[in-house]
PDB file of N, CA and C in Angstrom:
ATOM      1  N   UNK A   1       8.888  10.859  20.104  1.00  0.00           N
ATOM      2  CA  UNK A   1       8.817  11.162  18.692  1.00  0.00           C
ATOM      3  C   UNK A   1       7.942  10.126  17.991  1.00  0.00           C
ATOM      4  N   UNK A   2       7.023  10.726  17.467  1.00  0.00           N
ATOM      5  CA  UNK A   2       6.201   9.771  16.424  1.00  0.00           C
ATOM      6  C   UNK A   2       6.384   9.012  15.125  1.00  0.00           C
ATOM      7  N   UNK A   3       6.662   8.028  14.766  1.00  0.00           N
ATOM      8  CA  UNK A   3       7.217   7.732  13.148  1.00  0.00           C
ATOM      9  C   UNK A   3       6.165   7.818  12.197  1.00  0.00           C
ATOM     10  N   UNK A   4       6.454   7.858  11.098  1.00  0.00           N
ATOM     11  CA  UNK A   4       5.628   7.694   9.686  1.00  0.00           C
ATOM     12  C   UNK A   4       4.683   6.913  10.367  1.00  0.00           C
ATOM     13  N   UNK A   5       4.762   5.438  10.353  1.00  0.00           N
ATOM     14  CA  UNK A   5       3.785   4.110  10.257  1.00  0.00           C
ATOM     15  C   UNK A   5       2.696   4.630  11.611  1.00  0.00           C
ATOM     16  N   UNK A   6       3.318   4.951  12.269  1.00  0.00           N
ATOM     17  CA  UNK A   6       2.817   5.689  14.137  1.00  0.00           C
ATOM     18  C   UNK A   6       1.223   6.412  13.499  1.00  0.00           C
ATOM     19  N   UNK A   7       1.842   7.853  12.927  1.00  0.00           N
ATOM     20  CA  UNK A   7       0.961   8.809  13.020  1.00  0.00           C
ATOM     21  C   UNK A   7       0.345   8.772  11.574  1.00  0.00           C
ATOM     22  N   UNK A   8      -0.022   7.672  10.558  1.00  0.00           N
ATOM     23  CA  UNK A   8      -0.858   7.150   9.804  1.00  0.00           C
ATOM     24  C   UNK A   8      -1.676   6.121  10.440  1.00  0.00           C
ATOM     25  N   UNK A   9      -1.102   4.953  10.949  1.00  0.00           N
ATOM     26  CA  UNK A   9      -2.582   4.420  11.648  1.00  0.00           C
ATOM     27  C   UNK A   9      -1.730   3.013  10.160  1.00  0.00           C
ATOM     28  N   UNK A  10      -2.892   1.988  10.215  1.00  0.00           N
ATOM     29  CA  UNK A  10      -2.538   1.057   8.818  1.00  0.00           C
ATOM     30  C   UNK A  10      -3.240   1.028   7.567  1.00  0.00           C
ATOM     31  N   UNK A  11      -3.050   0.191   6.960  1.00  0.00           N
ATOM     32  CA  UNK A  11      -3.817   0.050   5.785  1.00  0.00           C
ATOM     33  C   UNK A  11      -5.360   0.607   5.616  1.00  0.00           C
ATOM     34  N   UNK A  12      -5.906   0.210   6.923  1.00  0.00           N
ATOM     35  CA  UNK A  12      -7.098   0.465   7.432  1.00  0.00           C
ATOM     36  C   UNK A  12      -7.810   2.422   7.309  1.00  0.00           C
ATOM     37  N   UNK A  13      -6.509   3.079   7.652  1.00  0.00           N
ATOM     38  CA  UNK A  13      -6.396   4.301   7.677  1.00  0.00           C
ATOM     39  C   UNK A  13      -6.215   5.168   6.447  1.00  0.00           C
ATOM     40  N   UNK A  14      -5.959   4.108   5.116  1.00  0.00           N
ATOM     41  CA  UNK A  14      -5.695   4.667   4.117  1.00  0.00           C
ATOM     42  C   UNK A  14      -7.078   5.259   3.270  1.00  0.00           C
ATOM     43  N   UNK A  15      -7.046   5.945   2.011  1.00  0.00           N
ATOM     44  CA  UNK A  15      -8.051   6.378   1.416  1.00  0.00           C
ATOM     45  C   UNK A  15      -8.795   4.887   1.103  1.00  0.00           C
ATOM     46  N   UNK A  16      -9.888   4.572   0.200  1.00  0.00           N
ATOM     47  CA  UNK A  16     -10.677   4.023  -0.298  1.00  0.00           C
ATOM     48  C   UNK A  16      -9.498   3.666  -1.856  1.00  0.00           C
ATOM     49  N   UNK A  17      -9.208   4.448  -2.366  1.00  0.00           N
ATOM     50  CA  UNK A  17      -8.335   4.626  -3.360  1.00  0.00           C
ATOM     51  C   UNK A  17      -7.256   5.524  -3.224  1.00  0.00           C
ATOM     52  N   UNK A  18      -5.710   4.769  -2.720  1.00  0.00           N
ATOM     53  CA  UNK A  18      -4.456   5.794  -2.659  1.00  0.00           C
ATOM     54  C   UNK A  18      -3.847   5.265  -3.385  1.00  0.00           C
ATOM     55  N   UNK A  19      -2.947   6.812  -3.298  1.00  0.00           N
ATOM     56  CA  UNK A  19      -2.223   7.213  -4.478  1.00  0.00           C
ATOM     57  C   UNK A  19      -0.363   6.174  -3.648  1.00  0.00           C
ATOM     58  N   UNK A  20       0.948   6.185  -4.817  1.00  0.00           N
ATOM     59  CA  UNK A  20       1.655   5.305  -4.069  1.00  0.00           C
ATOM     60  C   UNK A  20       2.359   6.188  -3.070  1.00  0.00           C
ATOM     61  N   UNK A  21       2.286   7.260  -2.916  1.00  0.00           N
ATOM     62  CA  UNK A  21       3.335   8.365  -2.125  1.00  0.00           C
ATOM     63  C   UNK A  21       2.243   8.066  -0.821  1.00  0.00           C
ATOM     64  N   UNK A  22       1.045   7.983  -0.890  1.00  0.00           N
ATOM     65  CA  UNK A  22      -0.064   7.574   0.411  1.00  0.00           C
ATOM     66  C   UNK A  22      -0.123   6.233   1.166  1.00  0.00           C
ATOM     67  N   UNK A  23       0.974   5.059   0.193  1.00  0.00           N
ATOM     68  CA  UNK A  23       1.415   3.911   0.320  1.00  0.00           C
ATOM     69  C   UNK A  23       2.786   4.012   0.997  1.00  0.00           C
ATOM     70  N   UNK A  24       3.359   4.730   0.417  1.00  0.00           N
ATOM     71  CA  UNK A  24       4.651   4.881   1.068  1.00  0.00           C
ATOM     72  C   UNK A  24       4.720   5.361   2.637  1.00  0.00           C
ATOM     73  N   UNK A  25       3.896   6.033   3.215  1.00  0.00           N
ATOM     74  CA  UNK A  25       3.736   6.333   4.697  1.00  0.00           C
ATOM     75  C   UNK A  25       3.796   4.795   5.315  1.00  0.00           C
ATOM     76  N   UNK A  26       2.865   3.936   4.718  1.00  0.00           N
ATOM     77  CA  UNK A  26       2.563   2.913   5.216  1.00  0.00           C
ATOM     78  C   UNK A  26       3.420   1.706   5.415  1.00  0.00           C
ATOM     79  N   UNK A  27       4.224   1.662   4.155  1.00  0.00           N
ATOM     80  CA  UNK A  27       5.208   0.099   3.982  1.00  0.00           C
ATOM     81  C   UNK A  27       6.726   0.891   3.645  1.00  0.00           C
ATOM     82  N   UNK A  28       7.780   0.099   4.490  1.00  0.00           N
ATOM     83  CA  UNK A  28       8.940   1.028   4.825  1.00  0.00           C
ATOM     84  C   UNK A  28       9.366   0.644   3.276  1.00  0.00           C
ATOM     85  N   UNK A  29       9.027   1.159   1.735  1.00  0.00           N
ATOM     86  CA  UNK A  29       9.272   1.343   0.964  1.00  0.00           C
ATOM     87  C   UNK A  29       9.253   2.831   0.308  1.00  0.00           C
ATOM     88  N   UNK A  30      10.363   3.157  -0.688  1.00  0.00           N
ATOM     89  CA  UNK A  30      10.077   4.470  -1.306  1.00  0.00           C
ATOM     90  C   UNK A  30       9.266   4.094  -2.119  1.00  0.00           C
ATOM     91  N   UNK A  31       9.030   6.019  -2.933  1.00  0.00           N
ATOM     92  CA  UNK A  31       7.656   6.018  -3.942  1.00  0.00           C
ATOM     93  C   UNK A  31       8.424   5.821  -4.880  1.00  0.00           C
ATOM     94  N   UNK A  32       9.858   6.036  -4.901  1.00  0.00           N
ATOM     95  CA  UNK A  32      10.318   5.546  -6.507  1.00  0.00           C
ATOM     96  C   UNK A  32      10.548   4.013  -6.547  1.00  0.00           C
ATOM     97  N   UNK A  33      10.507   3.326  -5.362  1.00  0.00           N
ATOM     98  CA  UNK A  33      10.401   1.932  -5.600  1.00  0.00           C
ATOM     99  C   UNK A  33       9.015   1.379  -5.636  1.00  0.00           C
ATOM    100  N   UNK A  34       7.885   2.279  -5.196  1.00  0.00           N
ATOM    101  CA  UNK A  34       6.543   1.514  -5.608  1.00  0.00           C
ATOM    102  C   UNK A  34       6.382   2.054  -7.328  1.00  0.00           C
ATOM    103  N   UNK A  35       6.755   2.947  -7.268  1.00  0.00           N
ATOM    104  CA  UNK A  35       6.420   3.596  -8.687  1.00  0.00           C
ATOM    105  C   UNK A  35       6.641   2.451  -9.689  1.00  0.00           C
ATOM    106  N   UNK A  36       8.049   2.003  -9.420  1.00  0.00           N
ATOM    107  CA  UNK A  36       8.869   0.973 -10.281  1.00  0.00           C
ATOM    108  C   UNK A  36       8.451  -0.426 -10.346  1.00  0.00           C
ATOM    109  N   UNK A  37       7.806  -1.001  -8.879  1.00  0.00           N
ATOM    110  CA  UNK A  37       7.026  -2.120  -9.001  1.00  0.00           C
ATOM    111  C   UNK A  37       5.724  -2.154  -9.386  1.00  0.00           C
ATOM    112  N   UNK A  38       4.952  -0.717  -9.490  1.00  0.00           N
ATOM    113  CA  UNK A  38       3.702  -0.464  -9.994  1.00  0.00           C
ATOM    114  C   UNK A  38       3.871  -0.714 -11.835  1.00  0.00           C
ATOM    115  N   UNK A  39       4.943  -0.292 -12.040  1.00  0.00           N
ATOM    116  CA  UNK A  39       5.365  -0.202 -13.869  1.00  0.00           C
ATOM    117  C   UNK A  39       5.816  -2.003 -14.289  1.00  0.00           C
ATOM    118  N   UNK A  40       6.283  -2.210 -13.305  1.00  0.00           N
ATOM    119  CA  UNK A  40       6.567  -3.686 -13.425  1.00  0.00           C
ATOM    120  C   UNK A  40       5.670  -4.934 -12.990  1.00  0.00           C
ATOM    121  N   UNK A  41       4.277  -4.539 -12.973  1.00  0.00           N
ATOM    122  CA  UNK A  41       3.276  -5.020 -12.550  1.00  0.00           C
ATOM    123  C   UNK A  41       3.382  -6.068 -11.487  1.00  0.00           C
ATOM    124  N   UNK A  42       4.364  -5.835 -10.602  1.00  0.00           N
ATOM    125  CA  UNK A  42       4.730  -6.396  -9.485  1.00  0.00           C
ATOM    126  C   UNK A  42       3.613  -5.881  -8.468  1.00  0.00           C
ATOM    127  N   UNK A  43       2.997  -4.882  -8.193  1.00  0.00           N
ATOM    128  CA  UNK A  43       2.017  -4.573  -7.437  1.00  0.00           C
ATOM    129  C   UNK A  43       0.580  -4.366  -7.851  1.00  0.00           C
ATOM    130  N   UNK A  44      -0.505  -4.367  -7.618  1.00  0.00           N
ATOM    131  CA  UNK A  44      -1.494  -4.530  -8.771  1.00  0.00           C
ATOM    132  C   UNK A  44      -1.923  -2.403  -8.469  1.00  0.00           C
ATOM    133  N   UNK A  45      -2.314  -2.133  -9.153  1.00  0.00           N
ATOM    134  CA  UNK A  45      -2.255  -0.649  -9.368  1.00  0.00           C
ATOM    135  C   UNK A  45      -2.947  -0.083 -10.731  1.00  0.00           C
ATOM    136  N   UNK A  46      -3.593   0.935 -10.632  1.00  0.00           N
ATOM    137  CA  UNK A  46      -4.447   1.491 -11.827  1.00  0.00           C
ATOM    138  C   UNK A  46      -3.709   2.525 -12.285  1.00  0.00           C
ATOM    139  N   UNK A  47      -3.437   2.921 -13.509  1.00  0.00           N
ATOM    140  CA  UNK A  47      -3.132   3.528 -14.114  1.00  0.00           C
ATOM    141  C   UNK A  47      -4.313   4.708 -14.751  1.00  0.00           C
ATOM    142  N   UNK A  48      -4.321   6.189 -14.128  1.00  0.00           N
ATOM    143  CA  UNK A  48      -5.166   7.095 -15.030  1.00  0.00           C
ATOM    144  C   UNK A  48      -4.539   8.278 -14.692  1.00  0.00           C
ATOM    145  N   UNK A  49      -4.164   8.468 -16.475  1.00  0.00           N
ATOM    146  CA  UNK A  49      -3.844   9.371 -16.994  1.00  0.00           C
ATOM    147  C   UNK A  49      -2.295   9.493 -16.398  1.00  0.00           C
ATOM    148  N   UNK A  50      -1.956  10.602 -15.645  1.00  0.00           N
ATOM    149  CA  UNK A  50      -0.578  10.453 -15.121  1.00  0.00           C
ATOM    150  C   UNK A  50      -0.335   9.508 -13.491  1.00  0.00           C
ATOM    151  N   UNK A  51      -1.873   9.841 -13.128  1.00  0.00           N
ATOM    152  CA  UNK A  51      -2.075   9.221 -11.500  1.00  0.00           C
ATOM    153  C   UNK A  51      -1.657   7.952 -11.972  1.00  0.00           C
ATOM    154  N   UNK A  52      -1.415   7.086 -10.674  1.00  0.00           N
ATOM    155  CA  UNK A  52      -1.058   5.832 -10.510  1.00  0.00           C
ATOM    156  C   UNK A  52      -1.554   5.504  -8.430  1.00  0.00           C
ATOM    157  N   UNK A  53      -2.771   4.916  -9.003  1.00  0.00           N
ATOM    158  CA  UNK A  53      -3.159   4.320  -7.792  1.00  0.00           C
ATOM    159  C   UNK A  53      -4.310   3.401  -7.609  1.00  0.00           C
ATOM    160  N   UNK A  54      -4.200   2.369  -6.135  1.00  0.00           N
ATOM    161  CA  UNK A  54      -4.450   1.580  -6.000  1.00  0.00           C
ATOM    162  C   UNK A  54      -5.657   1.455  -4.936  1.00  0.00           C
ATOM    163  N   UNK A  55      -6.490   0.316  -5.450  1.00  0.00           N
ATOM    164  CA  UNK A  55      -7.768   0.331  -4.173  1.00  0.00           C
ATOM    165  C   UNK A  55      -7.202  -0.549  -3.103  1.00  0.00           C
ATOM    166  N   UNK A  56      -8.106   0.594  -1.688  1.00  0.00           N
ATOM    167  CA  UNK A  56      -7.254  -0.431  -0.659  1.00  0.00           C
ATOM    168  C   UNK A  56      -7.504  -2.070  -0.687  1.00  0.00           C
ATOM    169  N   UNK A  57      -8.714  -2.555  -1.200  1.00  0.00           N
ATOM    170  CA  UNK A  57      -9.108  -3.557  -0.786  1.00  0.00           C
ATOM    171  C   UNK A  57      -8.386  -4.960  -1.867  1.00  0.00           C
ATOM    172  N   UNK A  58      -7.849  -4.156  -2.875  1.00  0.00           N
ATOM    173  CA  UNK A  58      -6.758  -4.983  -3.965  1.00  0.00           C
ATOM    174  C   UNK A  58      -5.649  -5.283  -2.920  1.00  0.00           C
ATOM    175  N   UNK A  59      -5.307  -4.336  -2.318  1.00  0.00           N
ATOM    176  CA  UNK A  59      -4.074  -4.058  -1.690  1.00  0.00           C
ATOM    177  C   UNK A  59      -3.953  -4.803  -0.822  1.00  0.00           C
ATOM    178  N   UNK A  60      -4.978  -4.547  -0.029  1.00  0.00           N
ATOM    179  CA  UNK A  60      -5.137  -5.724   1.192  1.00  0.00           C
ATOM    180  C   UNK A  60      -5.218  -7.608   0.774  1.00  0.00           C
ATOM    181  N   UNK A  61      -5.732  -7.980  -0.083  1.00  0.00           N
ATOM    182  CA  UNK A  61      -5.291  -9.233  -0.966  1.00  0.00           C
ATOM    183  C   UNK A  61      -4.565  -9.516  -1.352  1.00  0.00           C
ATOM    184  N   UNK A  62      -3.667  -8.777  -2.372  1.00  0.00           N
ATOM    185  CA  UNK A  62      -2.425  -8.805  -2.824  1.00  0.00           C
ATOM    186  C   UNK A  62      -1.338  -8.568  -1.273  1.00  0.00           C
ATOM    187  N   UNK A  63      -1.222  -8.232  -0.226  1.00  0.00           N
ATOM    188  CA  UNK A  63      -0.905  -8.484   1.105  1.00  0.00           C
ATOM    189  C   UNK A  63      -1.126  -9.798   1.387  1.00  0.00           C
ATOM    190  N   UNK A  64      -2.381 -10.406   1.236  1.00  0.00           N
ATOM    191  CA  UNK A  64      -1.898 -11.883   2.313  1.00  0.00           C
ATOM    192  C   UNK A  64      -1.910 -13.328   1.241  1.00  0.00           C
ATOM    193  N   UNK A  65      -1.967 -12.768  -0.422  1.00  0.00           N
ATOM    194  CA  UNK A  65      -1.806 -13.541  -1.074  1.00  0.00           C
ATOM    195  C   UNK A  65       0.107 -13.678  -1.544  1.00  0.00           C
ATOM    196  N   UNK A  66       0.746 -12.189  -1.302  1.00  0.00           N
ATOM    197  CA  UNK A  66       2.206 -12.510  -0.910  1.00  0.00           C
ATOM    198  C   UNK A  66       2.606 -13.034   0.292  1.00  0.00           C
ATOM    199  N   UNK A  67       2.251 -12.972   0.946  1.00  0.00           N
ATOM    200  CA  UNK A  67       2.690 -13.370   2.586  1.00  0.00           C
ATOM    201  C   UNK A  67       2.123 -14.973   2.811  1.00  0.00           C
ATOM    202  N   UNK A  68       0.749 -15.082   2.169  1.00  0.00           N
ATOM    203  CA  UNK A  68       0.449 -16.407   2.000  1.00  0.00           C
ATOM    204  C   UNK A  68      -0.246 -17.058   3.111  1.00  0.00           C
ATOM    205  N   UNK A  69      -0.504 -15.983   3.673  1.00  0.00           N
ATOM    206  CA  UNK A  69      -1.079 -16.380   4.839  1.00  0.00           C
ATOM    207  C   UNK A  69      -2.422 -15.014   5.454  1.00  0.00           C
ATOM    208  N   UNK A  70      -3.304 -15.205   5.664  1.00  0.00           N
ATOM    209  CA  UNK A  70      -3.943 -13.922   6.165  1.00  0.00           C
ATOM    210  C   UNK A  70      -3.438 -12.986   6.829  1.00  0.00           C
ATOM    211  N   UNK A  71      -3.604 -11.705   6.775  1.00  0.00           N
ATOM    212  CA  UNK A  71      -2.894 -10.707   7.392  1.00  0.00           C
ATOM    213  C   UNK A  71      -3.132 -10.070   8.472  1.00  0.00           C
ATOM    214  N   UNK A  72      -2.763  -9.728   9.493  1.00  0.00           N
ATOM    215  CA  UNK A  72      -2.563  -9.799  11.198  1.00  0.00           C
ATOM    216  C   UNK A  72      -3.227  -8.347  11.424  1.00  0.00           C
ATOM    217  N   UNK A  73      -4.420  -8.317  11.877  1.00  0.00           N
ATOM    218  CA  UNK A  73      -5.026  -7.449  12.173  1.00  0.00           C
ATOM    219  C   UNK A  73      -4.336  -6.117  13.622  1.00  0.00           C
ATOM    220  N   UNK A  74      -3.894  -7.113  14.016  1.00  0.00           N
ATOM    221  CA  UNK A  74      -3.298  -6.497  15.518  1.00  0.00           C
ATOM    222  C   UNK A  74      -1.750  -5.547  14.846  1.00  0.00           C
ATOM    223  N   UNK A  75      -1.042  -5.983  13.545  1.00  0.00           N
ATOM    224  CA  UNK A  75      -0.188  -5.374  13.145  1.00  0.00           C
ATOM    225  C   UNK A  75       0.166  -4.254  12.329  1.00  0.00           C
ATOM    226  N   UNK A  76      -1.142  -4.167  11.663  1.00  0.00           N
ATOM    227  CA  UNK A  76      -1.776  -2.775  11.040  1.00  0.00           C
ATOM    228  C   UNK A  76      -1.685  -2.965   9.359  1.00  0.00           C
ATOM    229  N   UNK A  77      -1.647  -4.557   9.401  1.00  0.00           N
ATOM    230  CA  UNK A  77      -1.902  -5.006   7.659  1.00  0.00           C
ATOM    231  C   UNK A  77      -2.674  -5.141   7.513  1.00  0.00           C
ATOM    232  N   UNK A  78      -3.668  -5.291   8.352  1.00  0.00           N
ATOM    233  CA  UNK A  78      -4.970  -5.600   6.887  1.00  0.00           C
ATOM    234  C   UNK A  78      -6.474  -4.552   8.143  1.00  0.00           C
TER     235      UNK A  78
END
């Protein structure tokens, strides 16, 4: 059986610009908890119109500037 994280691939695999439900495949978080850290500017994220989404390459920074350390290529973060 294949999981979510499996049959997406990583960060790497994501759009250029995803949406947080396209995030959620990726990080064992729900979309109503990215939604909520997206509103709480806990995650960095664009706001248009009703969309709410993020460029991968923010994403990938904001990744090893929480972790604090560069992010592990072999693990499917960055």
């Amino acid at each position: 059986m294949t999981t979510k994280f499996e049959s997406c691939g990583g960060i790497d695999s994501l759009p250029e610009f995803c949406t947080l439900a396209d995030l959620s495949l990726i990080l064992p978080i729900s979309r109503a908890t990215l939604y909520r850290m997206a509103e709480q500017k806990r995650i960095p994220s664009l706001r248009i119109g009703r969309r709410v989404i993020i460029p991968r390459e923010t994403l990938k920074k904001w990744i090893e500037q929480e972790c604090g350390i560069p992010g592990n290529a072999s693990m499917g973060v960055i």
